[in-house]
ModelCIF file with pLDDT and N, C-alpha, C, O atoms, coordinates in Angstrom:
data_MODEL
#
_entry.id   MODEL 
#
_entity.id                         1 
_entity.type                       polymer 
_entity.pdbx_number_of_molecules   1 
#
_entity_poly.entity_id                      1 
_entity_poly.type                           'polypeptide(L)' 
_entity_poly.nstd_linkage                   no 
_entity_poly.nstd_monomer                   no 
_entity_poly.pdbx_seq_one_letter_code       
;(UNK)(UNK)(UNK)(UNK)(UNK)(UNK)(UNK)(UNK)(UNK)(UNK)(UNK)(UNK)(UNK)(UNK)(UNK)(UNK)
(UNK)(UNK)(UNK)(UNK)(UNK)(UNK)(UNK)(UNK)(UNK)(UNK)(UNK)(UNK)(UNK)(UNK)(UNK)(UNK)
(UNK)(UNK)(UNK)(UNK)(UNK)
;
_entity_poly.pdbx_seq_one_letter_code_can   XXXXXXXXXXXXXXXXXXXXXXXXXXXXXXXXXXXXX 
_entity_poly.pdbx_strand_id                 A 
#
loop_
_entity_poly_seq.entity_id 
_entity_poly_seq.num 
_entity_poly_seq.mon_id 
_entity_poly_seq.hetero 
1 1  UNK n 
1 2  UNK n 
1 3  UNK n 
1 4  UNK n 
1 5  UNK n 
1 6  UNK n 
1 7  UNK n 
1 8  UNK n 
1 9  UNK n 
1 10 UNK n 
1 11 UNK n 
1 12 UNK n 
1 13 UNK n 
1 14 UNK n 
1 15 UNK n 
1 16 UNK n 
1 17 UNK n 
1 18 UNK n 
1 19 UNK n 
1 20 UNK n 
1 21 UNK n 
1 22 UNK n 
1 23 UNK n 
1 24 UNK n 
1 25 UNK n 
1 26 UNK n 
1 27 UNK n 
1 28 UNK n 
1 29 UNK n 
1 30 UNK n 
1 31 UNK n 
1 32 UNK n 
1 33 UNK n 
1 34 UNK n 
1 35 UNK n 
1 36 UNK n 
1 37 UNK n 
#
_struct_asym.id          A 
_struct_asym.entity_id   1 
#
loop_
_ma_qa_metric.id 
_ma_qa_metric.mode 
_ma_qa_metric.name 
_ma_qa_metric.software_group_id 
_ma_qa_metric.type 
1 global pLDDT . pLDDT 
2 local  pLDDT . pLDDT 
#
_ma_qa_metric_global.metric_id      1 
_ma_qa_metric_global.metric_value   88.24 
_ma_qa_metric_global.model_id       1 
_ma_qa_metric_global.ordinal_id     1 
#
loop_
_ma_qa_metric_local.label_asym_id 
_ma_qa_metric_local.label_comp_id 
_ma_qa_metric_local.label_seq_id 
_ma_qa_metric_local.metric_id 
_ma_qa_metric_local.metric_value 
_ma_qa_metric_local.model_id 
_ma_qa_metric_local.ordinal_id 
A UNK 1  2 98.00 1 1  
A UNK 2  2 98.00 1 2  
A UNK 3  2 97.00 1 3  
A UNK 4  2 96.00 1 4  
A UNK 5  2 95.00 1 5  
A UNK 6  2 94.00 1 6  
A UNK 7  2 92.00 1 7  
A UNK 8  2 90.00 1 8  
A UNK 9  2 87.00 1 9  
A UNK 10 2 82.00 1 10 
A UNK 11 2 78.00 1 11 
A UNK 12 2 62.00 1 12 
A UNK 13 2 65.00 1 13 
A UNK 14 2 67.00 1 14 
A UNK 15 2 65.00 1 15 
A UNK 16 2 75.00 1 16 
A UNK 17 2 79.00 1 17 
A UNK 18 2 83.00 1 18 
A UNK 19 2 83.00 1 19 
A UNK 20 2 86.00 1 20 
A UNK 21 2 87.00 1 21 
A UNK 22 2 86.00 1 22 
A UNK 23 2 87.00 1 23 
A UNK 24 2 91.00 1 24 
A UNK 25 2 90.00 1 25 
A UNK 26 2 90.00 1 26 
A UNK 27 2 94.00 1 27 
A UNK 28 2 95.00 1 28 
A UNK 29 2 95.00 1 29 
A UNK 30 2 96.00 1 30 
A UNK 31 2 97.00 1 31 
A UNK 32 2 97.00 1 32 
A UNK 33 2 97.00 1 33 
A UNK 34 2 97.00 1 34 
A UNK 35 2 98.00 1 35 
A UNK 36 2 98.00 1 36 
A UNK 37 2 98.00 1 37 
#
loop_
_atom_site.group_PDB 
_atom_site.id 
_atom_site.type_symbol 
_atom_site.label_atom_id 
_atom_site.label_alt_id 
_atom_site.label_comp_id 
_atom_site.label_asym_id 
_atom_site.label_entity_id 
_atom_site.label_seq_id 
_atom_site.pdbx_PDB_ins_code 
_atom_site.Cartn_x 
_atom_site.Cartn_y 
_atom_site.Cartn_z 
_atom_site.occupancy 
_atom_site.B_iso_or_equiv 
_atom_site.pdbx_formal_charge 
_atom_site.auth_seq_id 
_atom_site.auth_comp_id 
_atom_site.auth_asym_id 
_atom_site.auth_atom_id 
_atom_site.pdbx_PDB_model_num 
ATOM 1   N N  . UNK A 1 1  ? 0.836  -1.205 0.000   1.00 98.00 ? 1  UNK A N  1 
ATOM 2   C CA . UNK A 1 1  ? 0.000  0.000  0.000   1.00 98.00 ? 1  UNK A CA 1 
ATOM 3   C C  . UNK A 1 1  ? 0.872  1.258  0.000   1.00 98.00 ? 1  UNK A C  1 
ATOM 4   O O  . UNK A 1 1  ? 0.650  2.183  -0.781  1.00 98.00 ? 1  UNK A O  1 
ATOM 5   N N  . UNK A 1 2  ? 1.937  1.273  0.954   1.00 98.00 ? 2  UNK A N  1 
ATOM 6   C CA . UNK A 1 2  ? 2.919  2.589  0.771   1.00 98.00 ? 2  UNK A CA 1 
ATOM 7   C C  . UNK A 1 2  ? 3.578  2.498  -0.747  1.00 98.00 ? 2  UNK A C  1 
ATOM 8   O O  . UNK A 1 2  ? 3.974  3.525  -1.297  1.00 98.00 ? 2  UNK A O  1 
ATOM 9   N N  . UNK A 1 3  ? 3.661  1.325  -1.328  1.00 97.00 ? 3  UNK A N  1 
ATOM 10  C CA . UNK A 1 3  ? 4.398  1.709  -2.765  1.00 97.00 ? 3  UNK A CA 1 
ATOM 11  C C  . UNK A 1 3  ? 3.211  1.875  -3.652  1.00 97.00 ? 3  UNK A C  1 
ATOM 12  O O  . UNK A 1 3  ? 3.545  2.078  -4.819  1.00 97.00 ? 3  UNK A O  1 
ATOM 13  N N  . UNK A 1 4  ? 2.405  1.858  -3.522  1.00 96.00 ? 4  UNK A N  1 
ATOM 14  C CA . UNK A 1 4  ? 0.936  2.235  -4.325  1.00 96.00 ? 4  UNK A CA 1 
ATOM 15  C C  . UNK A 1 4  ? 0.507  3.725  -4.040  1.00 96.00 ? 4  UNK A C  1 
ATOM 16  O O  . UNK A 1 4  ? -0.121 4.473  -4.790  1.00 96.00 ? 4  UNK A O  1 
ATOM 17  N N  . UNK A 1 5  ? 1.135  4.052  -2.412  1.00 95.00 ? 5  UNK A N  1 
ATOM 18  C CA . UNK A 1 5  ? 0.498  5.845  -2.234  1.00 95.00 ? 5  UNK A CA 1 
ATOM 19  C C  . UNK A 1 5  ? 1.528  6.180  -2.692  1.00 95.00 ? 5  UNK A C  1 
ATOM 20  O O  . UNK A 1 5  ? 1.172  7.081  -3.452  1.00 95.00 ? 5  UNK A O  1 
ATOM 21  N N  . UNK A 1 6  ? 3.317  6.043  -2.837  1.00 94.00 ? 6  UNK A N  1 
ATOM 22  C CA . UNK A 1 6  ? 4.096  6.379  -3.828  1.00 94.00 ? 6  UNK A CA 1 
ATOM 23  C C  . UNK A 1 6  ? 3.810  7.123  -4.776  1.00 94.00 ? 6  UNK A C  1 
ATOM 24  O O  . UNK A 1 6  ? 3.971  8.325  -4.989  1.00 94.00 ? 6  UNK A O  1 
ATOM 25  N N  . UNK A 1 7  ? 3.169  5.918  -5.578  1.00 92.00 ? 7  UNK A N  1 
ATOM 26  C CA . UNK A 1 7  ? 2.669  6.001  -6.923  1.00 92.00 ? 7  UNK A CA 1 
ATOM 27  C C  . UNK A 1 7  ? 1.862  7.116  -7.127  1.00 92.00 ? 7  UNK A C  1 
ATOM 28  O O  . UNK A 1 7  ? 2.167  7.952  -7.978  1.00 92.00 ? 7  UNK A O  1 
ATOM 29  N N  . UNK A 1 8  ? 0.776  7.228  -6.377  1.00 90.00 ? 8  UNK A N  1 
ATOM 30  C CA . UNK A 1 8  ? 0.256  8.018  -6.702  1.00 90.00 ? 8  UNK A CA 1 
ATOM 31  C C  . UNK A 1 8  ? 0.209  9.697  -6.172  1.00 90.00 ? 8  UNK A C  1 
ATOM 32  O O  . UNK A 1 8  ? -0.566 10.562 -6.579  1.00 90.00 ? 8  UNK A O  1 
ATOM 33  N N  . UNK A 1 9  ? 1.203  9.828  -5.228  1.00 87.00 ? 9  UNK A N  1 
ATOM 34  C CA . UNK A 1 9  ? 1.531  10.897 -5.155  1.00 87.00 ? 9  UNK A CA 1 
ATOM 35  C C  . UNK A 1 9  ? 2.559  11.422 -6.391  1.00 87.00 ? 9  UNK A C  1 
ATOM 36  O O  . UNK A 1 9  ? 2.715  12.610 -6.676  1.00 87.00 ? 9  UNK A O  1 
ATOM 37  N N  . UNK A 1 10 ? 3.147  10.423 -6.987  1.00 82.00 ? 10 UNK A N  1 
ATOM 38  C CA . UNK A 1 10 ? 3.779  11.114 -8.114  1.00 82.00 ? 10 UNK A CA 1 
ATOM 39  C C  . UNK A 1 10 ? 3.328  11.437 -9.148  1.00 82.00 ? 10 UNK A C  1 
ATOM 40  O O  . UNK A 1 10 ? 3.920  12.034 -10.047 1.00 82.00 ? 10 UNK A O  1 
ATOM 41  N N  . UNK A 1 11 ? 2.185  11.063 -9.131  1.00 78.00 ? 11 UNK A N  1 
ATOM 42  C CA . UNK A 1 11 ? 1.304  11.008 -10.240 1.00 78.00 ? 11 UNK A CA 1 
ATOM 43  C C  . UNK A 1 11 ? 0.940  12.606 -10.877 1.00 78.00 ? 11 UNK A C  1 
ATOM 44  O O  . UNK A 1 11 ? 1.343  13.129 -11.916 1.00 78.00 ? 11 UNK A O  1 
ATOM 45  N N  . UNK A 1 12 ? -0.026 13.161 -9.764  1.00 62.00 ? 12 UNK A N  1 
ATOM 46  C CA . UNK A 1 12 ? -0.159 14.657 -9.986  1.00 62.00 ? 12 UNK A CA 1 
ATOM 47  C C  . UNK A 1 12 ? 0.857  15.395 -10.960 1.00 62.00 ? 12 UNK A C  1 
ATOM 48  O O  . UNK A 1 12 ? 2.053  15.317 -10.676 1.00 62.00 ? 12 UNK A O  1 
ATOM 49  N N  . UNK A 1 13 ? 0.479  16.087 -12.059 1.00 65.00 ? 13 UNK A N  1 
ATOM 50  C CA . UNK A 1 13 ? 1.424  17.064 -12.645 1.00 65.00 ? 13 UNK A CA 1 
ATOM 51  C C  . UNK A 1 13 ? 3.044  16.765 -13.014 1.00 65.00 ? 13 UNK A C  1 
ATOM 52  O O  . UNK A 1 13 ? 3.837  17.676 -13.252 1.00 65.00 ? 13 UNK A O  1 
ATOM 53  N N  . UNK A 1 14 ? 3.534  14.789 -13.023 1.00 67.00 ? 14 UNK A N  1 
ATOM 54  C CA . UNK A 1 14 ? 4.202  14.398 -13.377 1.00 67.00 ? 14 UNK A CA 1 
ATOM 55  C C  . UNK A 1 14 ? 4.728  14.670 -14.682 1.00 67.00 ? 14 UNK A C  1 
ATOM 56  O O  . UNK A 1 14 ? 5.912  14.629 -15.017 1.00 67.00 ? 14 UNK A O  1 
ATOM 57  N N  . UNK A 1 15 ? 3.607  14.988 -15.474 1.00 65.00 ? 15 UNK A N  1 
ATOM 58  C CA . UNK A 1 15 ? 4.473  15.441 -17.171 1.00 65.00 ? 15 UNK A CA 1 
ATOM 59  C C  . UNK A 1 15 ? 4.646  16.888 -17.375 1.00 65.00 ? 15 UNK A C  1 
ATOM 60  O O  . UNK A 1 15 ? 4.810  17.344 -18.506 1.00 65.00 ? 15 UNK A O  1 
ATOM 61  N N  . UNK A 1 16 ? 4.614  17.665 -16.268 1.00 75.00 ? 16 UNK A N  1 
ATOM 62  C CA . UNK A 1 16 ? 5.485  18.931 -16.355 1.00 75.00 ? 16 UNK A CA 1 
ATOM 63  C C  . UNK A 1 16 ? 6.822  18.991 -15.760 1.00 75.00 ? 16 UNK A C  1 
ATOM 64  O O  . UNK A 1 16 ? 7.688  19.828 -16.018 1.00 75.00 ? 16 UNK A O  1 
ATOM 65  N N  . UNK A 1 17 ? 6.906  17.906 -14.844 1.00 79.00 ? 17 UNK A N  1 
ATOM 66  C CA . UNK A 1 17 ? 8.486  17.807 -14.234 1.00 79.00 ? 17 UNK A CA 1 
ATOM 67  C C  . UNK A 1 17 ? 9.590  17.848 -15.194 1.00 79.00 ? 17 UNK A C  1 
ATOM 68  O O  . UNK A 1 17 ? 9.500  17.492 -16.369 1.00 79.00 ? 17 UNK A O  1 
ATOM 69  N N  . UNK A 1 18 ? 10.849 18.397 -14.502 1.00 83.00 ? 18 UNK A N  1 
ATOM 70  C CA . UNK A 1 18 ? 11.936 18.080 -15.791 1.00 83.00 ? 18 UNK A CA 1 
ATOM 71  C C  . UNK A 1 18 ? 12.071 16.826 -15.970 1.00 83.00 ? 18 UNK A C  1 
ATOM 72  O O  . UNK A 1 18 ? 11.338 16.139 -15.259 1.00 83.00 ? 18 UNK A O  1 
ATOM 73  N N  . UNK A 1 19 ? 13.128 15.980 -17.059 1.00 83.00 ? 19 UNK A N  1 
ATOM 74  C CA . UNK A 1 19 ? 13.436 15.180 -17.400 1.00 83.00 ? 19 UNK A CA 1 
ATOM 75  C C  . UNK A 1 19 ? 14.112 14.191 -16.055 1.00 83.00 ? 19 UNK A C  1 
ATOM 76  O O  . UNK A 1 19 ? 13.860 13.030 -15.732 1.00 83.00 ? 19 UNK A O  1 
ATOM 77  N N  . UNK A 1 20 ? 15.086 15.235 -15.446 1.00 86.00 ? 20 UNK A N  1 
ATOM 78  C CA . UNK A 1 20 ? 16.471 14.428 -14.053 1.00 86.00 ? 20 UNK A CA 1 
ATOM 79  C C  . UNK A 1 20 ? 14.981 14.586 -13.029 1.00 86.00 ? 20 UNK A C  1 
ATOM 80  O O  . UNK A 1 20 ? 15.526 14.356 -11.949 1.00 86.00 ? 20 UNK A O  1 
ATOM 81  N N  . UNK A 1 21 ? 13.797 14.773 -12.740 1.00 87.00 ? 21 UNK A N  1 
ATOM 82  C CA . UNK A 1 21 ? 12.917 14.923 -11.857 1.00 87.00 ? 21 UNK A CA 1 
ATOM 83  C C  . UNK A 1 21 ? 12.095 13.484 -11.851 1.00 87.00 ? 21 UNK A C  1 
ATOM 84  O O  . UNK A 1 21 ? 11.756 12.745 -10.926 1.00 87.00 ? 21 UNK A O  1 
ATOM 85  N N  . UNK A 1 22 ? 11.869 13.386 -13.739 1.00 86.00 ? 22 UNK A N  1 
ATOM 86  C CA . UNK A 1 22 ? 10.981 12.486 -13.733 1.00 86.00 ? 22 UNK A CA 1 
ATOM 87  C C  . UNK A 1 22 ? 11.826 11.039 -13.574 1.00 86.00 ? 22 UNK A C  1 
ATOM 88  O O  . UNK A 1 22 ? 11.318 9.973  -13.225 1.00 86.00 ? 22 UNK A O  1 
ATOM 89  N N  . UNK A 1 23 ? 12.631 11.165 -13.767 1.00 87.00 ? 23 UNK A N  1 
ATOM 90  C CA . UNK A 1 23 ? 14.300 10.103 -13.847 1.00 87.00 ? 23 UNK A CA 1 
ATOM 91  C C  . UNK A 1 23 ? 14.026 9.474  -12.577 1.00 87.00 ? 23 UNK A C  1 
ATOM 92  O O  . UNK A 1 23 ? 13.694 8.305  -12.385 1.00 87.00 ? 23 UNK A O  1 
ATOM 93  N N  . UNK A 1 24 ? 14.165 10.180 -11.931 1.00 91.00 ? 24 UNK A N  1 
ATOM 94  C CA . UNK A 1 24 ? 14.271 10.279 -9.989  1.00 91.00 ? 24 UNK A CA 1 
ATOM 95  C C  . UNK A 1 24 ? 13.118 9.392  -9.467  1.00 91.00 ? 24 UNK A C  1 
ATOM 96  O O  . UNK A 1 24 ? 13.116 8.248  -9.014  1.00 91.00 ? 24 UNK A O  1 
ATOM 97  N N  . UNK A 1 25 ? 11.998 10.429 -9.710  1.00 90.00 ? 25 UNK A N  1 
ATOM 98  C CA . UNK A 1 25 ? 10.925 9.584  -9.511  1.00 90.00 ? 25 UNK A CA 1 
ATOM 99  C C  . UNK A 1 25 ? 10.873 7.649  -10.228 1.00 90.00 ? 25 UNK A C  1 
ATOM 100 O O  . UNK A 1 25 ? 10.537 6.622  -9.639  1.00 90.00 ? 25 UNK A O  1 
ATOM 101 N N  . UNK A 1 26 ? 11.315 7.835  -11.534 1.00 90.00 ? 26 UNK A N  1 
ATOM 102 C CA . UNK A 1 26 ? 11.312 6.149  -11.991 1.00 90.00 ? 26 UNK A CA 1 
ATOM 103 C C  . UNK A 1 26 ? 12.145 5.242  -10.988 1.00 90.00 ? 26 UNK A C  1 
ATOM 104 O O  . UNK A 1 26 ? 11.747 4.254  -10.372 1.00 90.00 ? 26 UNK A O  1 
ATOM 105 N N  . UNK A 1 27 ? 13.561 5.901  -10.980 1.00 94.00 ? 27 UNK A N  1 
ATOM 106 C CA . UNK A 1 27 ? 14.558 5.413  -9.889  1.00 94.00 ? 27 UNK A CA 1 
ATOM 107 C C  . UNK A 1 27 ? 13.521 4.869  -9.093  1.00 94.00 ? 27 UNK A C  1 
ATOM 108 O O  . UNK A 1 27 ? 13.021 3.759  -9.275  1.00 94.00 ? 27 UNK A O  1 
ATOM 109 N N  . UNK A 1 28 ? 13.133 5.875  -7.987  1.00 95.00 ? 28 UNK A N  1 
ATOM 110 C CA . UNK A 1 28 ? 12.778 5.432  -6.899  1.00 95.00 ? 28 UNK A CA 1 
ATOM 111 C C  . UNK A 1 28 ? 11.732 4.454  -6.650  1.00 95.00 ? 28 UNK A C  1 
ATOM 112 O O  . UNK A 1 28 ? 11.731 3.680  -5.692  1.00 95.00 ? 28 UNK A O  1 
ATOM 113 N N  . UNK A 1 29 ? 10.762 4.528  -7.636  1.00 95.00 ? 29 UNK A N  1 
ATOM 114 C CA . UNK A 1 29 ? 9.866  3.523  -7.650  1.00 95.00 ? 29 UNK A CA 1 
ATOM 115 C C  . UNK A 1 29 ? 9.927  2.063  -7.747  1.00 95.00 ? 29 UNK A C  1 
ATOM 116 O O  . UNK A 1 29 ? 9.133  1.238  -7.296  1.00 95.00 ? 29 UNK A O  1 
ATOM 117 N N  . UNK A 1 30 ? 11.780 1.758  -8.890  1.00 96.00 ? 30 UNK A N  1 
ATOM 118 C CA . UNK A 1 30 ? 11.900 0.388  -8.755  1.00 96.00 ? 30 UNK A CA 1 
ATOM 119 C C  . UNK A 1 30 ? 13.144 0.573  -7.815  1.00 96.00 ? 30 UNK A C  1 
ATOM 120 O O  . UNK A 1 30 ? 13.814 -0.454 -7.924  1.00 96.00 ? 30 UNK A O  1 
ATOM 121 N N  . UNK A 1 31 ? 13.631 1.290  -7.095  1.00 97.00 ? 31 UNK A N  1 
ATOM 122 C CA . UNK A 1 31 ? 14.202 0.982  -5.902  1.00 97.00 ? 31 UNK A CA 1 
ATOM 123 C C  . UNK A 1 31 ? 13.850 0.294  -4.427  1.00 97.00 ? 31 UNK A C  1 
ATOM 124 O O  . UNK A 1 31 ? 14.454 -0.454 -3.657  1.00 97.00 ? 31 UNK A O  1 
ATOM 125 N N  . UNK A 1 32 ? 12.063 1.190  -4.454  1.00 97.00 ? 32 UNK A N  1 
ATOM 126 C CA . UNK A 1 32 ? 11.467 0.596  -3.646  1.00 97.00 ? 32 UNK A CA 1 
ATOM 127 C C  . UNK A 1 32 ? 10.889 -0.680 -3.874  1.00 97.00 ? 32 UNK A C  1 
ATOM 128 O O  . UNK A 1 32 ? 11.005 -1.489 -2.954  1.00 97.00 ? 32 UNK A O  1 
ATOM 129 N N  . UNK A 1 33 ? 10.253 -1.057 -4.970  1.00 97.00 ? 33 UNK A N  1 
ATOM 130 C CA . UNK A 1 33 ? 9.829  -2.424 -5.175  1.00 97.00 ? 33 UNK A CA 1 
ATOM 131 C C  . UNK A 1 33 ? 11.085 -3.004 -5.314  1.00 97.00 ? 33 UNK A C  1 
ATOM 132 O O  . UNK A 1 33 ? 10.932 -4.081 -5.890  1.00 97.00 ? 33 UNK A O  1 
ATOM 133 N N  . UNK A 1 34 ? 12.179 -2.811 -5.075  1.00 97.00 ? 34 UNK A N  1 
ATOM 134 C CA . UNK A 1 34 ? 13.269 -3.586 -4.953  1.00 97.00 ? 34 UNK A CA 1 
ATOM 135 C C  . UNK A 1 34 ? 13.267 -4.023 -3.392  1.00 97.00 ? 34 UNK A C  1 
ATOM 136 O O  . UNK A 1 34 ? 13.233 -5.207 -3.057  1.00 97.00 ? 34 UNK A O  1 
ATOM 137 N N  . UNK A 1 35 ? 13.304 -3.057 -2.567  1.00 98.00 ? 35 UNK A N  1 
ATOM 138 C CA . UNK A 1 35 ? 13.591 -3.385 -1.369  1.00 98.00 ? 35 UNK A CA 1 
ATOM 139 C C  . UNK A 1 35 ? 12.303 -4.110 -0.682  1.00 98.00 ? 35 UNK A C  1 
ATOM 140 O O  . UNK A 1 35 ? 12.675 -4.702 0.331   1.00 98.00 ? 35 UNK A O  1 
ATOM 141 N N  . UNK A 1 36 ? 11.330 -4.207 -0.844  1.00 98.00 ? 36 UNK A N  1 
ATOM 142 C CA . UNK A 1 36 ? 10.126 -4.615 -0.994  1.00 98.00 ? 36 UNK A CA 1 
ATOM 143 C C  . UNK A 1 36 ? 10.560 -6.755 -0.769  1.00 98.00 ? 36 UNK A C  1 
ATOM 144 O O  . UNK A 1 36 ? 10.357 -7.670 0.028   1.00 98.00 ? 36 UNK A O  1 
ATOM 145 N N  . UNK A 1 37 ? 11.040 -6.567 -1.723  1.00 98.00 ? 37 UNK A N  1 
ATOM 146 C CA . UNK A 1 37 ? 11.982 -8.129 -1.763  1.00 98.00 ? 37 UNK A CA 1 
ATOM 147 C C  . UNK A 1 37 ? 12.861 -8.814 -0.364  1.00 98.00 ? 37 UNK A C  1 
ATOM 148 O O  . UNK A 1 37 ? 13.472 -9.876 -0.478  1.00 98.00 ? 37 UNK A O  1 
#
């Protein structure tokens, strides 16, 4: 559930972020479903 509210807090206004913003955000998402493991 926390990698699902993740998600969707990044969600909002995601395709105005810069490029190294939206980067970050991908990072982190399979970082966490990494550690998740």
């Amino acid at each position: 559930a926390a990698l699902a509210d993740f998600l969707e807090r990044a969600r909002p206004g995601s395709s105005s972020l810069s490029t190294m913003a939206l980067a970050e955000l991908d990072e982190t998402f399979h970082q966490r479903l990494m550690a998740l493991s």
